[in-house]
N, C-alpha and C. Protein backbone atom coordinates (compact mmCIF):
# COMPACT_ATOMS: atom_id res chain seq x y z
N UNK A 1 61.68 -74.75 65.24
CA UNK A 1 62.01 -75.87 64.38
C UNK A 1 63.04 -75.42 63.35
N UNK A 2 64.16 -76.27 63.19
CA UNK A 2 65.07 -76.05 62.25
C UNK A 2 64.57 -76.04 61.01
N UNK A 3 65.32 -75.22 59.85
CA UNK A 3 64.96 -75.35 58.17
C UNK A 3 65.87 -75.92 58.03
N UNK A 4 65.64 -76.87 56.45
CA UNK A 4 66.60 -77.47 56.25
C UNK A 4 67.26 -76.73 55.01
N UNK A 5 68.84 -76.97 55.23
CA UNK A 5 69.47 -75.93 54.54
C UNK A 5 69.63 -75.74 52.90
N UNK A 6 69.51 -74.47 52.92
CA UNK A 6 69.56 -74.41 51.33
C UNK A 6 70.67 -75.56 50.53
N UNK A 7 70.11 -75.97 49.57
CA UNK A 7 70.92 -76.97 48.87
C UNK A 7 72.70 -75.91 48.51
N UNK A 8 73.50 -76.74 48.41
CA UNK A 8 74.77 -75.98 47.59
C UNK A 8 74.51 -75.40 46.52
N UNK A 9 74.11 -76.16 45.68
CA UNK A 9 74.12 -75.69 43.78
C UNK A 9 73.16 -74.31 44.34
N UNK A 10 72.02 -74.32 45.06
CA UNK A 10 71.55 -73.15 44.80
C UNK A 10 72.57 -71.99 45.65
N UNK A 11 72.71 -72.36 46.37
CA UNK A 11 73.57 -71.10 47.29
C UNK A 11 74.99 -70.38 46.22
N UNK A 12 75.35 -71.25 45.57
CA UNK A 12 76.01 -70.81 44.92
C UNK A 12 75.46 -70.41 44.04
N UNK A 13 75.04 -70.84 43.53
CA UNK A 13 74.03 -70.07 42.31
C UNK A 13 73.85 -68.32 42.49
N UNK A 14 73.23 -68.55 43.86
CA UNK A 14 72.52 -67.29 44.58
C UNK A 14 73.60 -65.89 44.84
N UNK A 15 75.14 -66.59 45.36
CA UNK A 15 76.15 -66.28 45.80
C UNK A 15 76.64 -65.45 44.41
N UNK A 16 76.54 -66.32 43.27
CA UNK A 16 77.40 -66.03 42.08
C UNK A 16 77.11 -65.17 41.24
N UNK A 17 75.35 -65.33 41.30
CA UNK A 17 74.93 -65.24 39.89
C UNK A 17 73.13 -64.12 40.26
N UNK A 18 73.24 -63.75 41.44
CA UNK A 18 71.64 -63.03 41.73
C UNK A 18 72.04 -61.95 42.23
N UNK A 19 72.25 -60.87 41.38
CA UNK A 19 72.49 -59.39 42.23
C UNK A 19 71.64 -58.78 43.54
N UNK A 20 70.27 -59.62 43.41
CA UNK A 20 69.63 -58.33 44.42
C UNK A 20 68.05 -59.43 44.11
N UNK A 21 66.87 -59.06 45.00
CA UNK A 21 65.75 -60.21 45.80
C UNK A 21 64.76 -59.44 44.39
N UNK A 22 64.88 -57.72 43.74
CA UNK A 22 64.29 -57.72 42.61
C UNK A 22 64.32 -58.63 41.50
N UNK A 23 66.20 -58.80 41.17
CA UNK A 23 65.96 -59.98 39.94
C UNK A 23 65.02 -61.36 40.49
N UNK A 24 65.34 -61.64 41.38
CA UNK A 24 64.74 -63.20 41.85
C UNK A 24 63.53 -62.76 41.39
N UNK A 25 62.50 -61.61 41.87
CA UNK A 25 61.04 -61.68 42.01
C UNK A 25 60.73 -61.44 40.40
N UNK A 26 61.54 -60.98 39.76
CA UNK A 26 61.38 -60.75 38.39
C UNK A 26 61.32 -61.87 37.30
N UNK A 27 61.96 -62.35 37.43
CA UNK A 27 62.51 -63.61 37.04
C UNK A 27 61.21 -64.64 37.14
N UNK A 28 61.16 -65.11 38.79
CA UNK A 28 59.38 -65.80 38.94
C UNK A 28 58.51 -65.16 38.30
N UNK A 29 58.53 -63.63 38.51
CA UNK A 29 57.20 -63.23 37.28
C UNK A 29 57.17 -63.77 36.16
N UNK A 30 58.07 -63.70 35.30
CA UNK A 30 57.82 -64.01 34.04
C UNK A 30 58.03 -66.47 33.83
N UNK A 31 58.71 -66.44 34.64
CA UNK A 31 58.77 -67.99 35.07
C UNK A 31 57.12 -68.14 35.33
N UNK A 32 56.30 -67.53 35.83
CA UNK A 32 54.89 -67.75 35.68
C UNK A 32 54.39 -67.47 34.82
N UNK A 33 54.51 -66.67 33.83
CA UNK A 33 53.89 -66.22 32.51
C UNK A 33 54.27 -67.95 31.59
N UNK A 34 54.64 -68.69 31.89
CA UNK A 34 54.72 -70.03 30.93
C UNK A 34 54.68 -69.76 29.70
N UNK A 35 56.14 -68.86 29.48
CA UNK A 35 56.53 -68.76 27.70
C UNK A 35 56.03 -67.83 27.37
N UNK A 36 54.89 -66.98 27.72
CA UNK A 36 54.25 -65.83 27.40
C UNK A 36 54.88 -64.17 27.92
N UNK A 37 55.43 -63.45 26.43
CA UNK A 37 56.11 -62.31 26.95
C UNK A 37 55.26 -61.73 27.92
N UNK A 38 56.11 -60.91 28.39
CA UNK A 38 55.70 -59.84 29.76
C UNK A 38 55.97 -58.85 29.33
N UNK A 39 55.50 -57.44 29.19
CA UNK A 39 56.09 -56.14 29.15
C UNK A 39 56.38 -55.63 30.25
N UNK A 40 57.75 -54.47 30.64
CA UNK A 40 58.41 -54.17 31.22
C UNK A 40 57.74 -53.59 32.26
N UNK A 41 56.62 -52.56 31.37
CA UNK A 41 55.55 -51.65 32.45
C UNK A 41 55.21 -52.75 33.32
N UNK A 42 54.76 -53.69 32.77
CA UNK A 42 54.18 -54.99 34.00
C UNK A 42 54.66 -55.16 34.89
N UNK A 43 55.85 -55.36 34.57
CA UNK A 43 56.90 -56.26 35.81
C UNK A 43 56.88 -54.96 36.92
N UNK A 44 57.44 -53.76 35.96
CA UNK A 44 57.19 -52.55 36.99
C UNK A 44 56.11 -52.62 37.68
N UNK A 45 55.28 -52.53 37.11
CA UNK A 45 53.78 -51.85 38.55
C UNK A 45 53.92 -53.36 39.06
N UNK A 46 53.82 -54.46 38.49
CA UNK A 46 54.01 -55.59 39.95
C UNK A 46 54.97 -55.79 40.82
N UNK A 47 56.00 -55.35 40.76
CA UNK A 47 57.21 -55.40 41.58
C UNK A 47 57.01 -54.16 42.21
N UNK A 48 56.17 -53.29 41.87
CA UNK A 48 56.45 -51.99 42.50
C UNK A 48 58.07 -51.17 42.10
N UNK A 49 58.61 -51.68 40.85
CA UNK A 49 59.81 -50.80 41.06
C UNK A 49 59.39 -49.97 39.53
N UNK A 50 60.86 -48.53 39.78
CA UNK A 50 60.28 -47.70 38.81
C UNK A 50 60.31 -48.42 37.68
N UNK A 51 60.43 -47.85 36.38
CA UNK A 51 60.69 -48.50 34.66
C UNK A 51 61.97 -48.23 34.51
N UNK A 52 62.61 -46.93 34.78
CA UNK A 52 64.57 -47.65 34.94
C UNK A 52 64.98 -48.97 35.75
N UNK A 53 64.61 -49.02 36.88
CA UNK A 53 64.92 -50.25 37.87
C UNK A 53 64.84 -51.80 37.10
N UNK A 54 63.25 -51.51 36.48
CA UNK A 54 63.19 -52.59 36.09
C UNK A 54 63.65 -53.03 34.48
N UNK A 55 63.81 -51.95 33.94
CA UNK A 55 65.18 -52.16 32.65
C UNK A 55 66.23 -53.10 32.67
N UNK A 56 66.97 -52.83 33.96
CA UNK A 56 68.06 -53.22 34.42
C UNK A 56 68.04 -54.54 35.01
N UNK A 57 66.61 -54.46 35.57
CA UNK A 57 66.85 -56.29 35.93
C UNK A 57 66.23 -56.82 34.78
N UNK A 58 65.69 -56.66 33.95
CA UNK A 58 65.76 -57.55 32.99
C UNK A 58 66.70 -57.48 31.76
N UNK A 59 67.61 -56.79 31.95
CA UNK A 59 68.53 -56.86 31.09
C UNK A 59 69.79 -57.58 31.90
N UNK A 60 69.84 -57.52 33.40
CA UNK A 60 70.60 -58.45 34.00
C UNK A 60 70.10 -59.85 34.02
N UNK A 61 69.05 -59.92 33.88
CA UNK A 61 68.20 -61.45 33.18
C UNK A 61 68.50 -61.90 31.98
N UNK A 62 68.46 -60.99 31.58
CA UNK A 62 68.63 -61.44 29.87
C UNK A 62 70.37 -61.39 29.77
N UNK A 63 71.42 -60.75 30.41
CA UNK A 63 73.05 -61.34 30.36
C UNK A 63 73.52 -62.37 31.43
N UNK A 64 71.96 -62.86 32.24
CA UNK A 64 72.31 -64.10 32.91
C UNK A 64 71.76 -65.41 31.94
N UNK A 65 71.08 -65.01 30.86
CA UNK A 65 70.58 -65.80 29.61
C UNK A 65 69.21 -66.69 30.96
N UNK A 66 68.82 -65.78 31.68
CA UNK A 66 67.25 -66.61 32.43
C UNK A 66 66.37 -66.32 31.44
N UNK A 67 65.77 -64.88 30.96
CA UNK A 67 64.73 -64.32 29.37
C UNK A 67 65.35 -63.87 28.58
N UNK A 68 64.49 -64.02 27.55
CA UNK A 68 65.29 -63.20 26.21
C UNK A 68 63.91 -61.70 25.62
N UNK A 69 64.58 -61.36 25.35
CA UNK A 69 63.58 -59.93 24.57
C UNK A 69 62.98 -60.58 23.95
N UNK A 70 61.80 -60.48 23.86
CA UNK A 70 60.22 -60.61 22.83
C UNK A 70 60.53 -60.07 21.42
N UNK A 71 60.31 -60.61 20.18
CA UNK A 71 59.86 -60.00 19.21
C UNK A 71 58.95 -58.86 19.27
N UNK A 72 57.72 -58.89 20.17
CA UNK A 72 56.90 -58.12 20.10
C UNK A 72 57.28 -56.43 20.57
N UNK A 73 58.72 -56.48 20.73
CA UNK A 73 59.29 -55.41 21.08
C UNK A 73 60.63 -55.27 22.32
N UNK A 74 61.31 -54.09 22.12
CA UNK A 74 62.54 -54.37 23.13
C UNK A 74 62.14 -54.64 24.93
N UNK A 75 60.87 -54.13 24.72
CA UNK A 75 60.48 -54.09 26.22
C UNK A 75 59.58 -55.27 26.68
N UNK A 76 59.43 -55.78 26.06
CA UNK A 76 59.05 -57.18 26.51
C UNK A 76 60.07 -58.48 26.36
N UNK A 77 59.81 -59.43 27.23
CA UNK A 77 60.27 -60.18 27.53
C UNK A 77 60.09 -61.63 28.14
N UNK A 78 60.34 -62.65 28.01
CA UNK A 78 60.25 -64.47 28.43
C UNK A 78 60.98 -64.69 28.66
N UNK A 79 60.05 -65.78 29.40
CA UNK A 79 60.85 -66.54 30.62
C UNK A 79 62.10 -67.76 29.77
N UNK A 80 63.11 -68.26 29.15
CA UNK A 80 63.51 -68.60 28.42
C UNK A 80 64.98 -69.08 28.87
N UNK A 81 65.07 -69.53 30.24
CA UNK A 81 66.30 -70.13 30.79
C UNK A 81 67.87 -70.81 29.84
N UNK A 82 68.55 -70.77 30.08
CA UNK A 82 69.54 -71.58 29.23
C UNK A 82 69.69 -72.88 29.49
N UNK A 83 69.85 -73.85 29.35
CA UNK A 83 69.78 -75.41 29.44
C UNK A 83 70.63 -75.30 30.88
N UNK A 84 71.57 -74.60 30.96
CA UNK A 84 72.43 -74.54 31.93
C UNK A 84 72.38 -74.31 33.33
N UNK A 85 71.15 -73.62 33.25
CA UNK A 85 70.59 -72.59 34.61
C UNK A 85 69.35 -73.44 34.82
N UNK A 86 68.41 -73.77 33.69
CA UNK A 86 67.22 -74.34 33.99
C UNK A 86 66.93 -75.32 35.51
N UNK A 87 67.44 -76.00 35.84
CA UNK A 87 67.74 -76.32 36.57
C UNK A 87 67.38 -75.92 38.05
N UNK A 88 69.08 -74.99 38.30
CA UNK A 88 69.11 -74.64 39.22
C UNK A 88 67.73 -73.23 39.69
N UNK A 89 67.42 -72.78 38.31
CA UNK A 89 66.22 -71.81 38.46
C UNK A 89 65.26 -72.19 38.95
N UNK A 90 64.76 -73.67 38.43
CA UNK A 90 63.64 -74.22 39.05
C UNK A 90 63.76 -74.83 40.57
N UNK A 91 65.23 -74.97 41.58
CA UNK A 91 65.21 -75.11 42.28
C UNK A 91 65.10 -73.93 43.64
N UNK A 92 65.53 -72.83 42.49
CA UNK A 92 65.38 -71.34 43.14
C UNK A 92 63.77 -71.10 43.42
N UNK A 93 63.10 -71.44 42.20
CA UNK A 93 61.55 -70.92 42.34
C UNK A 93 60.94 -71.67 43.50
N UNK A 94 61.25 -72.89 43.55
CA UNK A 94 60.44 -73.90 45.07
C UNK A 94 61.01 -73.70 46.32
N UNK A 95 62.23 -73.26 46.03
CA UNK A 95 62.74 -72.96 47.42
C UNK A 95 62.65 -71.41 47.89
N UNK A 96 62.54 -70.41 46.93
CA UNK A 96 61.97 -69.27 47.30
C UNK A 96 60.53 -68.85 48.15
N UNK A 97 59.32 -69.93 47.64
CA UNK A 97 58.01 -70.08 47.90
C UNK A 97 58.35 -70.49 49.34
N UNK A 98 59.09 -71.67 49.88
CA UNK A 98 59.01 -72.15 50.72
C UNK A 98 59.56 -71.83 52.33
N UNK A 99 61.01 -70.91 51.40
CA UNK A 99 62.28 -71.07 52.16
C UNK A 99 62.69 -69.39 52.23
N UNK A 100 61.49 -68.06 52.28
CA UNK A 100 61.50 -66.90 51.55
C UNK A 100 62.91 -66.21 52.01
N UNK A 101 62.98 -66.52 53.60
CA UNK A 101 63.80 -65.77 54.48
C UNK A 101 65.39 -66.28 54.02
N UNK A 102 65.37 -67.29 54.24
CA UNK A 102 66.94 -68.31 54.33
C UNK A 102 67.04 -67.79 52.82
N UNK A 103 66.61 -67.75 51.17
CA UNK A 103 67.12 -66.98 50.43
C UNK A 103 67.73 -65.81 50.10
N UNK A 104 66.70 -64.69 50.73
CA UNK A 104 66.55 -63.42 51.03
C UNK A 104 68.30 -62.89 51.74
N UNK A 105 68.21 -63.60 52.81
CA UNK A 105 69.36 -63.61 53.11
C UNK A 105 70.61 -63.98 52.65
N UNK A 106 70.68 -65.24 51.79
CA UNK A 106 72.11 -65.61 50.92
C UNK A 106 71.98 -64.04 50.03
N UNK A 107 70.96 -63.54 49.22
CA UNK A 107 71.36 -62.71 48.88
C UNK A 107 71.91 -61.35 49.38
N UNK A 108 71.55 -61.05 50.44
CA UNK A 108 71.78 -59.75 50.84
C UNK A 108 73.31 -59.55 51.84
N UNK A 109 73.71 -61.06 51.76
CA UNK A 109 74.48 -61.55 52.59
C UNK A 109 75.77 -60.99 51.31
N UNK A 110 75.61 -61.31 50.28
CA UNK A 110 76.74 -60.76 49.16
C UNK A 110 76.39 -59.27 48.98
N UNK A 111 75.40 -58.77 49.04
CA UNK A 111 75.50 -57.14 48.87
C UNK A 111 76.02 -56.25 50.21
N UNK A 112 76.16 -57.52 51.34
CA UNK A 112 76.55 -56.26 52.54
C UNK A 112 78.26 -56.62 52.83
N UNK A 113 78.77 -57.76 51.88
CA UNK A 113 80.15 -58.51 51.80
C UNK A 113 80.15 -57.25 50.93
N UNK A 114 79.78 -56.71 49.68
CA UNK A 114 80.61 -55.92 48.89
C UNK A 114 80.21 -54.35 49.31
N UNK A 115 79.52 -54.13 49.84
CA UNK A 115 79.18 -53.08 50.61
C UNK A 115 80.39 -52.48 51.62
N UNK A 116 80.43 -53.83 52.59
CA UNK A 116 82.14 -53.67 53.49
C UNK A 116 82.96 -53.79 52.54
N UNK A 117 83.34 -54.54 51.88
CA UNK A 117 84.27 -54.00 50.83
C UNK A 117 85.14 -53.12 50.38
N UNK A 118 83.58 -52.09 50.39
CA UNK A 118 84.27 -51.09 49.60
C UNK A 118 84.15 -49.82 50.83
N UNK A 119 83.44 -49.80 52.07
CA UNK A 119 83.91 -49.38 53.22
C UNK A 119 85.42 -49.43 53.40
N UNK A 120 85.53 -50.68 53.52
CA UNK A 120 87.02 -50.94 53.81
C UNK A 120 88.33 -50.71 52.98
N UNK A 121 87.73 -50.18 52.01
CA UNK A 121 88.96 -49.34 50.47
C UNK A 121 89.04 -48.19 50.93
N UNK A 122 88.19 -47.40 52.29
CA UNK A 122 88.24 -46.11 52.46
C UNK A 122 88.89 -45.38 53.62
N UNK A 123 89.11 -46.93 54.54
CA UNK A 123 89.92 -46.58 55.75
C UNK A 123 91.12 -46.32 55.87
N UNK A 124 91.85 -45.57 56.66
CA UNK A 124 93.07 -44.72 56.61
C UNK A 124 93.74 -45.89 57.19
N UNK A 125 94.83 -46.35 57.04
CA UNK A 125 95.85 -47.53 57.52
C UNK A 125 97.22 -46.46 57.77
N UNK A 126 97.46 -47.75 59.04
CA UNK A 126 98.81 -46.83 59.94
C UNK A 126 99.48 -47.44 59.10
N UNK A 127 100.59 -47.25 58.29
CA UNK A 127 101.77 -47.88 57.40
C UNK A 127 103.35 -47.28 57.33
């Protein structure tokens, strides 16, 4: 049976603006915390990634303006979208649940485009 295809706004979204399937899962973490900071250790042991790894995606969260740092310290953090993204985030979160694979793939689909990329900056050309 066919899926039906990811909407545009999100693909682009996904295309433009989601480095890698950690920010996505990071992101829903704290999108489930409903306004309530998360600390960093958290996201780590639930994502399974180290505490550098997960630095970085939430600081690529927080310069995509999805959370902002907690008062309660630099390492925590909420879910705190920009009017701008809200949106398309919440169309990311239902279609992630639903649609895991067909996402998974828009993203990895831009990391193996810049991957060849930069393969291809390394090949010797007859000139």
């Amino acid at each position: 049976m066919a899926r039906e295809p990811i909407p545009e706004d999100l693909r682009r979204f996904l295309l433009a603006s989601v480095p890698s399937v950690p920010f996505v899962e990071a992101m829903l973490l704290l999108r489930g915390a409903h306004g309530e900071a998360v600390e960093a250790t958290e996201v780590a042991r639930r994502l399974y990634l180290s505490e550098a790894a997960t630095a970085a995606v939430l600081e690529q969260l927080a310069e995509a303006r999805i959370v902002r740092r907690n008062a309660q310290g630099p390492a925590a953090h909420c879910f705190a979208p920009h009017p701008e993204v809200a949106d398309v985030v919440d169309m990311l979160a239902a279609y992630y649940r639903s649609h895991l694979v067909e996402v998974t793939d828009v993203i990895h689909s831009r990391t193996a485009r810049k991957a060849q990329q930069f393969a291809d900056a390394f090949k010797l050309r007859k000139d």
